[in-house]
ModelCIF file with pLDDT and N, C-alpha, C, O atoms, coordinates in Angstrom:
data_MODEL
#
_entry.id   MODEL 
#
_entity.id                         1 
_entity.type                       polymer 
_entity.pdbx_number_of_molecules   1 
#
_entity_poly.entity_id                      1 
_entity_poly.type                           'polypeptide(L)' 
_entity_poly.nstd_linkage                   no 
_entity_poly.nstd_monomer                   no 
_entity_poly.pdbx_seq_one_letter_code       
;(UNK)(UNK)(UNK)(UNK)(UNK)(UNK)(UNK)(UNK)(UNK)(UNK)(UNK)(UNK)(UNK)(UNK)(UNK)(UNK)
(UNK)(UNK)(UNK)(UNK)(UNK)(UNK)(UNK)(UNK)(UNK)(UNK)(UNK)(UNK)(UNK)(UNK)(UNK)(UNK)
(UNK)(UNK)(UNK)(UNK)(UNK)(UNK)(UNK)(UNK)(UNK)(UNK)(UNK)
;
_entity_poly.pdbx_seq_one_letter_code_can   XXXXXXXXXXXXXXXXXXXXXXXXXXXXXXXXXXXXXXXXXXX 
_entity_poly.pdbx_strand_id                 A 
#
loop_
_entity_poly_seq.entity_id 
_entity_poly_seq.num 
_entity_poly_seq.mon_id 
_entity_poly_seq.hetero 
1 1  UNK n 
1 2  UNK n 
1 3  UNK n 
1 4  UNK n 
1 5  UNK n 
1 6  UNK n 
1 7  UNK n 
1 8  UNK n 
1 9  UNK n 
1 10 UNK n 
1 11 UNK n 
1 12 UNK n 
1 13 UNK n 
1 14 UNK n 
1 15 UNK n 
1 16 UNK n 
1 17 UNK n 
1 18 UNK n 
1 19 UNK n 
1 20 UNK n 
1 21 UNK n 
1 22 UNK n 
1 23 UNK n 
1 24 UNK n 
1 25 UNK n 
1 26 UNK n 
1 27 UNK n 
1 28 UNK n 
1 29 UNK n 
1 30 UNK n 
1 31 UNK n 
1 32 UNK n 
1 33 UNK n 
1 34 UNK n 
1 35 UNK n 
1 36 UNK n 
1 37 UNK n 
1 38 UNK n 
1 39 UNK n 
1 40 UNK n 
1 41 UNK n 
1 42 UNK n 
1 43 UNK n 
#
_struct_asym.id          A 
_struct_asym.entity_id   1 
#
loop_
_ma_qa_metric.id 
_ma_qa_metric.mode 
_ma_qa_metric.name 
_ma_qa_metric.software_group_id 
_ma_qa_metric.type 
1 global pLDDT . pLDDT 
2 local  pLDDT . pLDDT 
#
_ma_qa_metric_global.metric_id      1 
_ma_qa_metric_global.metric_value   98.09 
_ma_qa_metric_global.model_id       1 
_ma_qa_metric_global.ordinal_id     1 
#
loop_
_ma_qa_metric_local.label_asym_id 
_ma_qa_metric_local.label_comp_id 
_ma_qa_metric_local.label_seq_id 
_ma_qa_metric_local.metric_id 
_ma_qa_metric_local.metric_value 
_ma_qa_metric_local.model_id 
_ma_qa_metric_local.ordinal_id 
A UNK 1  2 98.00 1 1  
A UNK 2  2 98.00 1 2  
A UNK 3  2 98.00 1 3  
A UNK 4  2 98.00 1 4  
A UNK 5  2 98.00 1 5  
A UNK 6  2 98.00 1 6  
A UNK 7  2 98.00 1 7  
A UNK 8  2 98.00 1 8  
A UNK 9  2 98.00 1 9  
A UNK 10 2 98.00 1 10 
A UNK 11 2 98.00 1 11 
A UNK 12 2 98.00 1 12 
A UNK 13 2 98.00 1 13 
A UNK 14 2 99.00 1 14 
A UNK 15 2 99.00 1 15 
A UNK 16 2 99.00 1 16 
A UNK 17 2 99.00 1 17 
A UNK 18 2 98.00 1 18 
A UNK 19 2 98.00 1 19 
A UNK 20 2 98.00 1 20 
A UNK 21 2 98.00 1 21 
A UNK 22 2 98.00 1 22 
A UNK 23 2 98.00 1 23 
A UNK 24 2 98.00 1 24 
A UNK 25 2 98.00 1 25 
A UNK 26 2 98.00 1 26 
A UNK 27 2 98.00 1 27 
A UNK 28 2 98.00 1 28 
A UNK 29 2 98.00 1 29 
A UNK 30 2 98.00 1 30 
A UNK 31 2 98.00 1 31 
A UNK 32 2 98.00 1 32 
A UNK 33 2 98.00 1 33 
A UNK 34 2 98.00 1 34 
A UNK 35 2 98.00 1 35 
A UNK 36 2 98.00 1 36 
A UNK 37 2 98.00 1 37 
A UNK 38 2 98.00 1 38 
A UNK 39 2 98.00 1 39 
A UNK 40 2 98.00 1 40 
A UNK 41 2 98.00 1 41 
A UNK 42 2 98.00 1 42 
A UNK 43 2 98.00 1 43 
#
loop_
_atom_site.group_PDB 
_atom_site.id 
_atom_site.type_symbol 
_atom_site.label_atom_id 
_atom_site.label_alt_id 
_atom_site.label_comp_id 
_atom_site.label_asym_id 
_atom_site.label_entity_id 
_atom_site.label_seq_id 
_atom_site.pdbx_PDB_ins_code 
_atom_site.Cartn_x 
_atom_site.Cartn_y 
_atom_site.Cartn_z 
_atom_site.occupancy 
_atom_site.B_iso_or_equiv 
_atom_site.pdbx_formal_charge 
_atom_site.auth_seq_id 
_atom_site.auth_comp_id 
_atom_site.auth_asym_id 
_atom_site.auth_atom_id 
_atom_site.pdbx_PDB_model_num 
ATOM 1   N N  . UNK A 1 1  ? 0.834   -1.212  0.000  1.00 98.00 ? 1  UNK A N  1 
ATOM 2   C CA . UNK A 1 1  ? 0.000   0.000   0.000  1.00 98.00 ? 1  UNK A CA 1 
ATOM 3   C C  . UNK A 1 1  ? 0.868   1.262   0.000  1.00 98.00 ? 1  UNK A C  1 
ATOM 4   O O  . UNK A 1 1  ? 1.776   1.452   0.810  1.00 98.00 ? 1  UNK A O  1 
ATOM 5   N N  . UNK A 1 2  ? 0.448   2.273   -1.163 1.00 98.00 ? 2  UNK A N  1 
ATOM 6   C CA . UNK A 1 2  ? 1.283   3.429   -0.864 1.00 98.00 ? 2  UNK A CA 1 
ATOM 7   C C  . UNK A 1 2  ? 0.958   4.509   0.161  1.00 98.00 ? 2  UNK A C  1 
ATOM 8   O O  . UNK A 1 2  ? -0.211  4.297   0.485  1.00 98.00 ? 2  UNK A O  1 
ATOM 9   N N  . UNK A 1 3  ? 1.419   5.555   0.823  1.00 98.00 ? 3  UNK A N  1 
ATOM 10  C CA . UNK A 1 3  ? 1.274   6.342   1.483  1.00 98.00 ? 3  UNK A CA 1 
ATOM 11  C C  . UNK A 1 3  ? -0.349  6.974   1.299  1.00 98.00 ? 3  UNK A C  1 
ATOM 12  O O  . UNK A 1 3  ? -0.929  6.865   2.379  1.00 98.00 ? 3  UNK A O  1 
ATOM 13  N N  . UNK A 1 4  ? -0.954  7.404   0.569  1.00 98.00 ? 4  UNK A N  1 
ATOM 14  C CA . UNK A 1 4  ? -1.709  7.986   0.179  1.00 98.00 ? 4  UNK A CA 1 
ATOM 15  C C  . UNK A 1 4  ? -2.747  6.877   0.555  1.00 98.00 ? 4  UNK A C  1 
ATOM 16  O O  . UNK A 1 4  ? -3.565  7.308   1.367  1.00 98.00 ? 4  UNK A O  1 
ATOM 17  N N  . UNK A 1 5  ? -2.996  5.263   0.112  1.00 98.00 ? 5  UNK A N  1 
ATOM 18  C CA . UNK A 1 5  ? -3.983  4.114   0.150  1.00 98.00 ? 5  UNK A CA 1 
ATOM 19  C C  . UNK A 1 5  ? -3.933  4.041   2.271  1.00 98.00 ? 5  UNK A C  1 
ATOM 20  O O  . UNK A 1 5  ? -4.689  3.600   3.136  1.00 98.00 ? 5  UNK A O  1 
ATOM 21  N N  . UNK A 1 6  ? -2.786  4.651   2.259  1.00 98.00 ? 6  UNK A N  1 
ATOM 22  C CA . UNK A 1 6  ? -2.961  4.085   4.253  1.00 98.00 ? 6  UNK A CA 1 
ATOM 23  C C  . UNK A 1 6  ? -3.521  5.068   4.723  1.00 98.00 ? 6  UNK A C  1 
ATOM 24  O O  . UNK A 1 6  ? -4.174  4.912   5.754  1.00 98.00 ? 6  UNK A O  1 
ATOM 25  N N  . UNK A 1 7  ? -3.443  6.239   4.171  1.00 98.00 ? 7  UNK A N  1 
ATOM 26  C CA . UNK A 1 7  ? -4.083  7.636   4.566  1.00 98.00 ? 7  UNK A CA 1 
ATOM 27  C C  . UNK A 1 7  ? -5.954  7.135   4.295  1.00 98.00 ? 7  UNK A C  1 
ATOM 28  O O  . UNK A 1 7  ? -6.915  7.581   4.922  1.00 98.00 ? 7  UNK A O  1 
ATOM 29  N N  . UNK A 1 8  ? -5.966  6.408   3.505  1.00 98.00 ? 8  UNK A N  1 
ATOM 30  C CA . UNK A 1 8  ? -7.650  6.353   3.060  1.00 98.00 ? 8  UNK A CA 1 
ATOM 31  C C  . UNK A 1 8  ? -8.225  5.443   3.961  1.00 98.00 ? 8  UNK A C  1 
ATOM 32  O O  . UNK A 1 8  ? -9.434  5.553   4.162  1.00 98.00 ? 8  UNK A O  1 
ATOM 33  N N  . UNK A 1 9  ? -7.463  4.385   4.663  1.00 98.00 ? 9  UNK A N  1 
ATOM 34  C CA . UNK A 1 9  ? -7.475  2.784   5.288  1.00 98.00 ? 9  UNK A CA 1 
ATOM 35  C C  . UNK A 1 9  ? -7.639  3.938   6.473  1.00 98.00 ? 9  UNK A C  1 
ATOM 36  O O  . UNK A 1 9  ? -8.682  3.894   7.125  1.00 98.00 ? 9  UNK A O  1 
ATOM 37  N N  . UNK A 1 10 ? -6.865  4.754   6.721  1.00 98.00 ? 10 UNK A N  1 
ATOM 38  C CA . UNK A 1 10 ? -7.315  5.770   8.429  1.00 98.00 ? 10 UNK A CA 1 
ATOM 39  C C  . UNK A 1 10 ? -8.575  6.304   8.322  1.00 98.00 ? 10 UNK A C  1 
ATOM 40  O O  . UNK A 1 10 ? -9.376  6.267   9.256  1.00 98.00 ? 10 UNK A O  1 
ATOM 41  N N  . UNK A 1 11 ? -8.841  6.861   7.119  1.00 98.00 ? 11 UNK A N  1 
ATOM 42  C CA . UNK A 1 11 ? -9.838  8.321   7.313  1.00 98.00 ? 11 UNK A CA 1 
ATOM 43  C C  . UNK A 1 11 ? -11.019 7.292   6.862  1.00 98.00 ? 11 UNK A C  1 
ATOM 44  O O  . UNK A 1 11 ? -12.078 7.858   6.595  1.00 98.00 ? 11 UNK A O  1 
ATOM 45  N N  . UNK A 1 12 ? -11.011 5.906   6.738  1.00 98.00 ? 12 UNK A N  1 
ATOM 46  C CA . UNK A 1 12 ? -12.197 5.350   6.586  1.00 98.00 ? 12 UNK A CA 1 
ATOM 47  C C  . UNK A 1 12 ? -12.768 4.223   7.914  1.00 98.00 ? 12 UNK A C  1 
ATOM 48  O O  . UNK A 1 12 ? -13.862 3.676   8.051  1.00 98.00 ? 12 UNK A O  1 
ATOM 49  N N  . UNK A 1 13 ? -11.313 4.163   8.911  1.00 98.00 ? 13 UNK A N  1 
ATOM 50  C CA . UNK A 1 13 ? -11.749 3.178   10.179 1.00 98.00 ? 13 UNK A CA 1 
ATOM 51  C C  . UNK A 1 13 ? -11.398 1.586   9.548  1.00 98.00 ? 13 UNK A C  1 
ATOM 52  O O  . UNK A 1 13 ? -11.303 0.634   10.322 1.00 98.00 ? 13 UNK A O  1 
ATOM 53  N N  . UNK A 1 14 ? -11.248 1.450   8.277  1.00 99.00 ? 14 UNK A N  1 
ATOM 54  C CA . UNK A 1 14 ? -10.693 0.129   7.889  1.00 99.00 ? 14 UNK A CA 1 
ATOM 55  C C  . UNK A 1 14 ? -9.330  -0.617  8.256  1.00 99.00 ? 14 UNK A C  1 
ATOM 56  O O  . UNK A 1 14 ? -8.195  -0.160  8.126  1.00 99.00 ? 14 UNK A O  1 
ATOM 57  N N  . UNK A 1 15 ? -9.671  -1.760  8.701  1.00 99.00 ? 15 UNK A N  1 
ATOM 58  C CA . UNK A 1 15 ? -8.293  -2.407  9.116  1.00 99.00 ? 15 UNK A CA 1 
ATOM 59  C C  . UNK A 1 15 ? -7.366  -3.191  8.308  1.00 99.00 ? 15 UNK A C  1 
ATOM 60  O O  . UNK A 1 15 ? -7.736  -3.268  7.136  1.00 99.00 ? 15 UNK A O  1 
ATOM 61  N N  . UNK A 1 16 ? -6.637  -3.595  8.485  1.00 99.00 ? 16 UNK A N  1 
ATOM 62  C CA . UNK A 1 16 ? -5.486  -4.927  7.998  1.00 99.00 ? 16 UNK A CA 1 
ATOM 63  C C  . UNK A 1 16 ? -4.854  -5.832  8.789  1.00 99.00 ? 16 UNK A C  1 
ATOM 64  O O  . UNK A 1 16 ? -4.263  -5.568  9.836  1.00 99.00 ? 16 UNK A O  1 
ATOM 65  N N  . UNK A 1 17 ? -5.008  -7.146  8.169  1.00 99.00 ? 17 UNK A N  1 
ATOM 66  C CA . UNK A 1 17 ? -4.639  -8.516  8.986  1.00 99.00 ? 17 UNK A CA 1 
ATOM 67  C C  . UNK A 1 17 ? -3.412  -8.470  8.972  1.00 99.00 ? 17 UNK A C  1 
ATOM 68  O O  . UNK A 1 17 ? -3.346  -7.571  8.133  1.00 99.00 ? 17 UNK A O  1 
ATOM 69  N N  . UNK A 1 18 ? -1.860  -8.794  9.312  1.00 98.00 ? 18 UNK A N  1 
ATOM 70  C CA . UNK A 1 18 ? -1.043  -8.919  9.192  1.00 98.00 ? 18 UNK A CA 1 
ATOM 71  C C  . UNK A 1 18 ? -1.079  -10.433 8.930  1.00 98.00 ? 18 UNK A C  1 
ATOM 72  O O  . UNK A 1 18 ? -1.639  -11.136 9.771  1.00 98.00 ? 18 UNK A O  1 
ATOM 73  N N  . UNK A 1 19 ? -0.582  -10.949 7.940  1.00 98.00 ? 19 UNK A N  1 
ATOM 74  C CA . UNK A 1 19 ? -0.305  -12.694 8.189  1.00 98.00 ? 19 UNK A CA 1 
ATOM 75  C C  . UNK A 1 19 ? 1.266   -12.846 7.249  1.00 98.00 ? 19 UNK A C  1 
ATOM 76  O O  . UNK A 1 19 ? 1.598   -13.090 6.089  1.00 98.00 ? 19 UNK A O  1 
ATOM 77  N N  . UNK A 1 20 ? 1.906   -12.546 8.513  1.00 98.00 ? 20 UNK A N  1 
ATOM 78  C CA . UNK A 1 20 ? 3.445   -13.094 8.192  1.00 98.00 ? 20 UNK A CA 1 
ATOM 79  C C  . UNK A 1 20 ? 3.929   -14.080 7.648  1.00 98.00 ? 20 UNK A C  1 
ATOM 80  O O  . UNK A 1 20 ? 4.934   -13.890 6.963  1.00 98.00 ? 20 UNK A O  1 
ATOM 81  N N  . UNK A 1 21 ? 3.425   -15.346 7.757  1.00 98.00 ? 21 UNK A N  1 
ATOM 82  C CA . UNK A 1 21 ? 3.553   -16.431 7.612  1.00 98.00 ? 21 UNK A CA 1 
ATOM 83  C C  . UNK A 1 21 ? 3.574   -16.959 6.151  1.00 98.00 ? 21 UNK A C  1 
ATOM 84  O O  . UNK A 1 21 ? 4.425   -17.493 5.440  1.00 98.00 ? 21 UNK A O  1 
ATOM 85  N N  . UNK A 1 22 ? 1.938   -16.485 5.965  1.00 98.00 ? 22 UNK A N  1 
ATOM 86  C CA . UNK A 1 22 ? 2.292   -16.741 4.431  1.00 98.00 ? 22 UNK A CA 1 
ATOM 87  C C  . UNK A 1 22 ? 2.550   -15.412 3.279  1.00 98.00 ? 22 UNK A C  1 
ATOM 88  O O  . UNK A 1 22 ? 2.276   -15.351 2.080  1.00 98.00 ? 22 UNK A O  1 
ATOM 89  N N  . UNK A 1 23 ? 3.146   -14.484 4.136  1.00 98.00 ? 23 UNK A N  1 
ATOM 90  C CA . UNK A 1 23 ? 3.852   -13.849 3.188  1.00 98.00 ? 23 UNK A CA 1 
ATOM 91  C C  . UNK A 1 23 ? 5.138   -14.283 2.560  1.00 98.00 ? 23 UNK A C  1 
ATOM 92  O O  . UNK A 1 23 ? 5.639   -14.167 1.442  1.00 98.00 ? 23 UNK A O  1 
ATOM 93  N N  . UNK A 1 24 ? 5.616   -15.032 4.129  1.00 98.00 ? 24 UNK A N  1 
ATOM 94  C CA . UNK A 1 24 ? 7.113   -15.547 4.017  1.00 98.00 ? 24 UNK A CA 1 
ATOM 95  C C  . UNK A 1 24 ? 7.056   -17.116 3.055  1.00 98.00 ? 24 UNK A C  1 
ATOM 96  O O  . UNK A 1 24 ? 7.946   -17.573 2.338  1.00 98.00 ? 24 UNK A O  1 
ATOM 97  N N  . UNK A 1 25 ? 5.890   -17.611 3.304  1.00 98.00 ? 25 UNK A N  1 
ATOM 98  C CA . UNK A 1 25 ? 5.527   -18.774 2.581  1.00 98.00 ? 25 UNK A CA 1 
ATOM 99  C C  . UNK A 1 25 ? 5.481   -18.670 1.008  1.00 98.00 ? 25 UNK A C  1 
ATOM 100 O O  . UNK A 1 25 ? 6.103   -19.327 0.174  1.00 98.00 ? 25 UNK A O  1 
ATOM 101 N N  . UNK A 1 26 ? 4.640   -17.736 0.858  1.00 98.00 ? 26 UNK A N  1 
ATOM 102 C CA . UNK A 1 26 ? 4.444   -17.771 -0.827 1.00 98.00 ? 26 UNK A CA 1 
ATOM 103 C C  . UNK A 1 26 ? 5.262   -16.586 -1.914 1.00 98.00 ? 26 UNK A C  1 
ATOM 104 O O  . UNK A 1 26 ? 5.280   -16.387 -3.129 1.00 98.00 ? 26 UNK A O  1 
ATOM 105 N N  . UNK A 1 27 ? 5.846   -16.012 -0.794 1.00 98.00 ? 27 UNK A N  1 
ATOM 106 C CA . UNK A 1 27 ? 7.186   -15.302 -0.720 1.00 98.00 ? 27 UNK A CA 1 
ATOM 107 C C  . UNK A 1 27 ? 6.290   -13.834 -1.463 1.00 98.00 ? 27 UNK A C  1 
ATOM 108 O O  . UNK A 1 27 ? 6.655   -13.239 -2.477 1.00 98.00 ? 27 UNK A O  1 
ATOM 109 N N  . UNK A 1 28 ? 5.065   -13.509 -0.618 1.00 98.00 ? 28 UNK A N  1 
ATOM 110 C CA . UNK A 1 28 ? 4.374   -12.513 -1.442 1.00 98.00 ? 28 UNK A CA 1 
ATOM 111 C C  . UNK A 1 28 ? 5.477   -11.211 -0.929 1.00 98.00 ? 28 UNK A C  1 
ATOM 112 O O  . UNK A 1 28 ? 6.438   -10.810 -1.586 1.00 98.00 ? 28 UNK A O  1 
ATOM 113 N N  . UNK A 1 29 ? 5.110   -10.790 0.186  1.00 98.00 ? 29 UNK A N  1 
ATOM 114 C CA . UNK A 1 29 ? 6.323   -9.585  0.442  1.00 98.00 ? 29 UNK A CA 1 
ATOM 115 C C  . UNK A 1 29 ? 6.295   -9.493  2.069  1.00 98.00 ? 29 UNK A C  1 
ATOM 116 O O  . UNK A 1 29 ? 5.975   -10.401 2.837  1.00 98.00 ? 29 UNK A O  1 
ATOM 117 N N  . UNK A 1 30 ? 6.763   -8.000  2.448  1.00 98.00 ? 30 UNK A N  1 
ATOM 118 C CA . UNK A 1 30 ? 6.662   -7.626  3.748  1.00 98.00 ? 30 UNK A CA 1 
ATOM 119 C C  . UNK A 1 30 ? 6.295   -6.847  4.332  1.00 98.00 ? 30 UNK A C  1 
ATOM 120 O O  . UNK A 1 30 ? 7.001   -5.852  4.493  1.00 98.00 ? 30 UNK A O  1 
ATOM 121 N N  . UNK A 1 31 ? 4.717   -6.957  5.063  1.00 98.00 ? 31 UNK A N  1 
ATOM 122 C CA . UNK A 1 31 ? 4.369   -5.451  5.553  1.00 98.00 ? 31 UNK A CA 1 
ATOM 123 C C  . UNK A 1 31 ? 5.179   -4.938  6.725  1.00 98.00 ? 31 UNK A C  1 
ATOM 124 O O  . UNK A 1 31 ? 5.833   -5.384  7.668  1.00 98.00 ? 31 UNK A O  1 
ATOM 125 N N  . UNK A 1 32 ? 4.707   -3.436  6.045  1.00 98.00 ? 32 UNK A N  1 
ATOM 126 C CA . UNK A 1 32 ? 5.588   -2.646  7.580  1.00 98.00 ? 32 UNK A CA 1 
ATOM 127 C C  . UNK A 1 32 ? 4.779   -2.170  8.358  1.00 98.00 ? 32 UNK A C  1 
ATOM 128 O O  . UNK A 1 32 ? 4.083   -1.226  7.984  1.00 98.00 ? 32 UNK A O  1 
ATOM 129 N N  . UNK A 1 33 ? 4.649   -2.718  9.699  1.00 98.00 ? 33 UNK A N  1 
ATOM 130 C CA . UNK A 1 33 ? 3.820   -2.578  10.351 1.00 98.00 ? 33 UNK A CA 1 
ATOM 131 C C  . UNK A 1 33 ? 3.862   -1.355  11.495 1.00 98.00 ? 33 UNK A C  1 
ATOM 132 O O  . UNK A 1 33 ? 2.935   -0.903  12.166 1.00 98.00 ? 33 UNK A O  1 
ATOM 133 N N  . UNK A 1 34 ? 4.993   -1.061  11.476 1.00 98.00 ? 34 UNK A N  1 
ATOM 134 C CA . UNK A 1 34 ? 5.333   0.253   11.639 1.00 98.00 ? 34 UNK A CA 1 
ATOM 135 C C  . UNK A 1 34 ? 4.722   1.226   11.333 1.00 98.00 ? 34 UNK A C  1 
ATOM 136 O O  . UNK A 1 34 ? 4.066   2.032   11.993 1.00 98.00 ? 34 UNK A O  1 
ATOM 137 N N  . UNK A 1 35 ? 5.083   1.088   9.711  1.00 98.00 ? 35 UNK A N  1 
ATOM 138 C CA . UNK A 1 35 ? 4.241   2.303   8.905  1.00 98.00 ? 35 UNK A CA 1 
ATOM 139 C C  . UNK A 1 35 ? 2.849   2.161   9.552  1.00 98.00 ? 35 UNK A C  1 
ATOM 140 O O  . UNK A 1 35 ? 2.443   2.961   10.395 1.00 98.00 ? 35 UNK A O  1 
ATOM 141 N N  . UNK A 1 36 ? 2.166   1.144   9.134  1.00 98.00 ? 36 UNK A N  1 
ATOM 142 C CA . UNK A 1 36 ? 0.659   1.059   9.317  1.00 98.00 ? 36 UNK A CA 1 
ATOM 143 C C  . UNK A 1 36 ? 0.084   1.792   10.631 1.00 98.00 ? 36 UNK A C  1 
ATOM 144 O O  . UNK A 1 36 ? -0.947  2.437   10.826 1.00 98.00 ? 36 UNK A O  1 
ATOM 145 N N  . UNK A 1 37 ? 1.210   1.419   11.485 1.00 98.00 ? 37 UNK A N  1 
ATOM 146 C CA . UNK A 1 37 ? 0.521   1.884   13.041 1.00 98.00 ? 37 UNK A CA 1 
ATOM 147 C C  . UNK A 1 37 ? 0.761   3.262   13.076 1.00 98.00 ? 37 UNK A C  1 
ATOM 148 O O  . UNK A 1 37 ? 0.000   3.791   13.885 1.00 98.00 ? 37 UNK A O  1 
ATOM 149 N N  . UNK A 1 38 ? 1.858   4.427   12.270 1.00 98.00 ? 38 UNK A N  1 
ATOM 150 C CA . UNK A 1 38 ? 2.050   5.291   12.652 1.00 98.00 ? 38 UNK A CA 1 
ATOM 151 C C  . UNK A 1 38 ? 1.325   6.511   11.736 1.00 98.00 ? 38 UNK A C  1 
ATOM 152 O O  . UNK A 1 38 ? 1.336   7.737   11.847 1.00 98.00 ? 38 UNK A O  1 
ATOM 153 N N  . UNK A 1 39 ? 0.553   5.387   10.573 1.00 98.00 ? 39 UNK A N  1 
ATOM 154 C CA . UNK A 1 39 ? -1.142  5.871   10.111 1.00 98.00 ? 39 UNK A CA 1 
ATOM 155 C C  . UNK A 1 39 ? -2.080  5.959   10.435 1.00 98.00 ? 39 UNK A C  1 
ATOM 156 O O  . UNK A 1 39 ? -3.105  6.461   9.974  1.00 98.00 ? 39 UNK A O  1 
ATOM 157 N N  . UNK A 1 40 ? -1.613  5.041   12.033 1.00 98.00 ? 40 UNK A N  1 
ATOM 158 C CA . UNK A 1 40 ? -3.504  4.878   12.521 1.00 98.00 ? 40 UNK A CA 1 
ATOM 159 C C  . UNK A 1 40 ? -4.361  4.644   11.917 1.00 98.00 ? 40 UNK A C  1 
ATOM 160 O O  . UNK A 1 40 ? -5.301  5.334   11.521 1.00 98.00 ? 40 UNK A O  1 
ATOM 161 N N  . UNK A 1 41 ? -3.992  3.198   11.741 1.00 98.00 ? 41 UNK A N  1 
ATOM 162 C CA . UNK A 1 41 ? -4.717  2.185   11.048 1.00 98.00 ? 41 UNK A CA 1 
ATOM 163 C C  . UNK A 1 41 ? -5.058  0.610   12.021 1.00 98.00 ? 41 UNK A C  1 
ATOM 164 O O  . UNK A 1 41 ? -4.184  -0.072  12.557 1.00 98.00 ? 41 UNK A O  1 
ATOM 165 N N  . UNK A 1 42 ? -5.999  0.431   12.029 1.00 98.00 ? 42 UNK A N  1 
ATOM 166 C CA . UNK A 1 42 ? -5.940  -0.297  13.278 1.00 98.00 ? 42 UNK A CA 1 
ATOM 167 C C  . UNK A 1 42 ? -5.703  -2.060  12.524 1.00 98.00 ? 42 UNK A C  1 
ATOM 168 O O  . UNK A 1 42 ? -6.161  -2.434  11.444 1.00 98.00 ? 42 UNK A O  1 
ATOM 169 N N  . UNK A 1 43 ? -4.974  -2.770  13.370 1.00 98.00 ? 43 UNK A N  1 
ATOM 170 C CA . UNK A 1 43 ? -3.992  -3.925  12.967 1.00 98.00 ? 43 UNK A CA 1 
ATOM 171 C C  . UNK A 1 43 ? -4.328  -5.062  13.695 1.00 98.00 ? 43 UNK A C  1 
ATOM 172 O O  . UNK A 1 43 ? -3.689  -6.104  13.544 1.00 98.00 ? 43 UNK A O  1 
#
């Protein structure tokens, strides 16, 4: 998600699952969960 899509995920109350596992599994990528939290985006 770019900067701007996490800004919309805040100002709408929508969340995101983190699932590490099979990111690392199907080798999709890596969220930063950092970022997400310091969008106030709830996780």
């Amino acid at each position: 998600l770019s900067e701007e899509e996490l800004k919309l995920f805040s100002l709408r109350g929508a969340a995101i699952s983190h699932c590490p596992n099979s990111n690392f599994s199907l080798c999709s990528g890596v969220l930063n969960v950092q970022k997400v939290l310091k969008h106030n985006v709830k996780l």
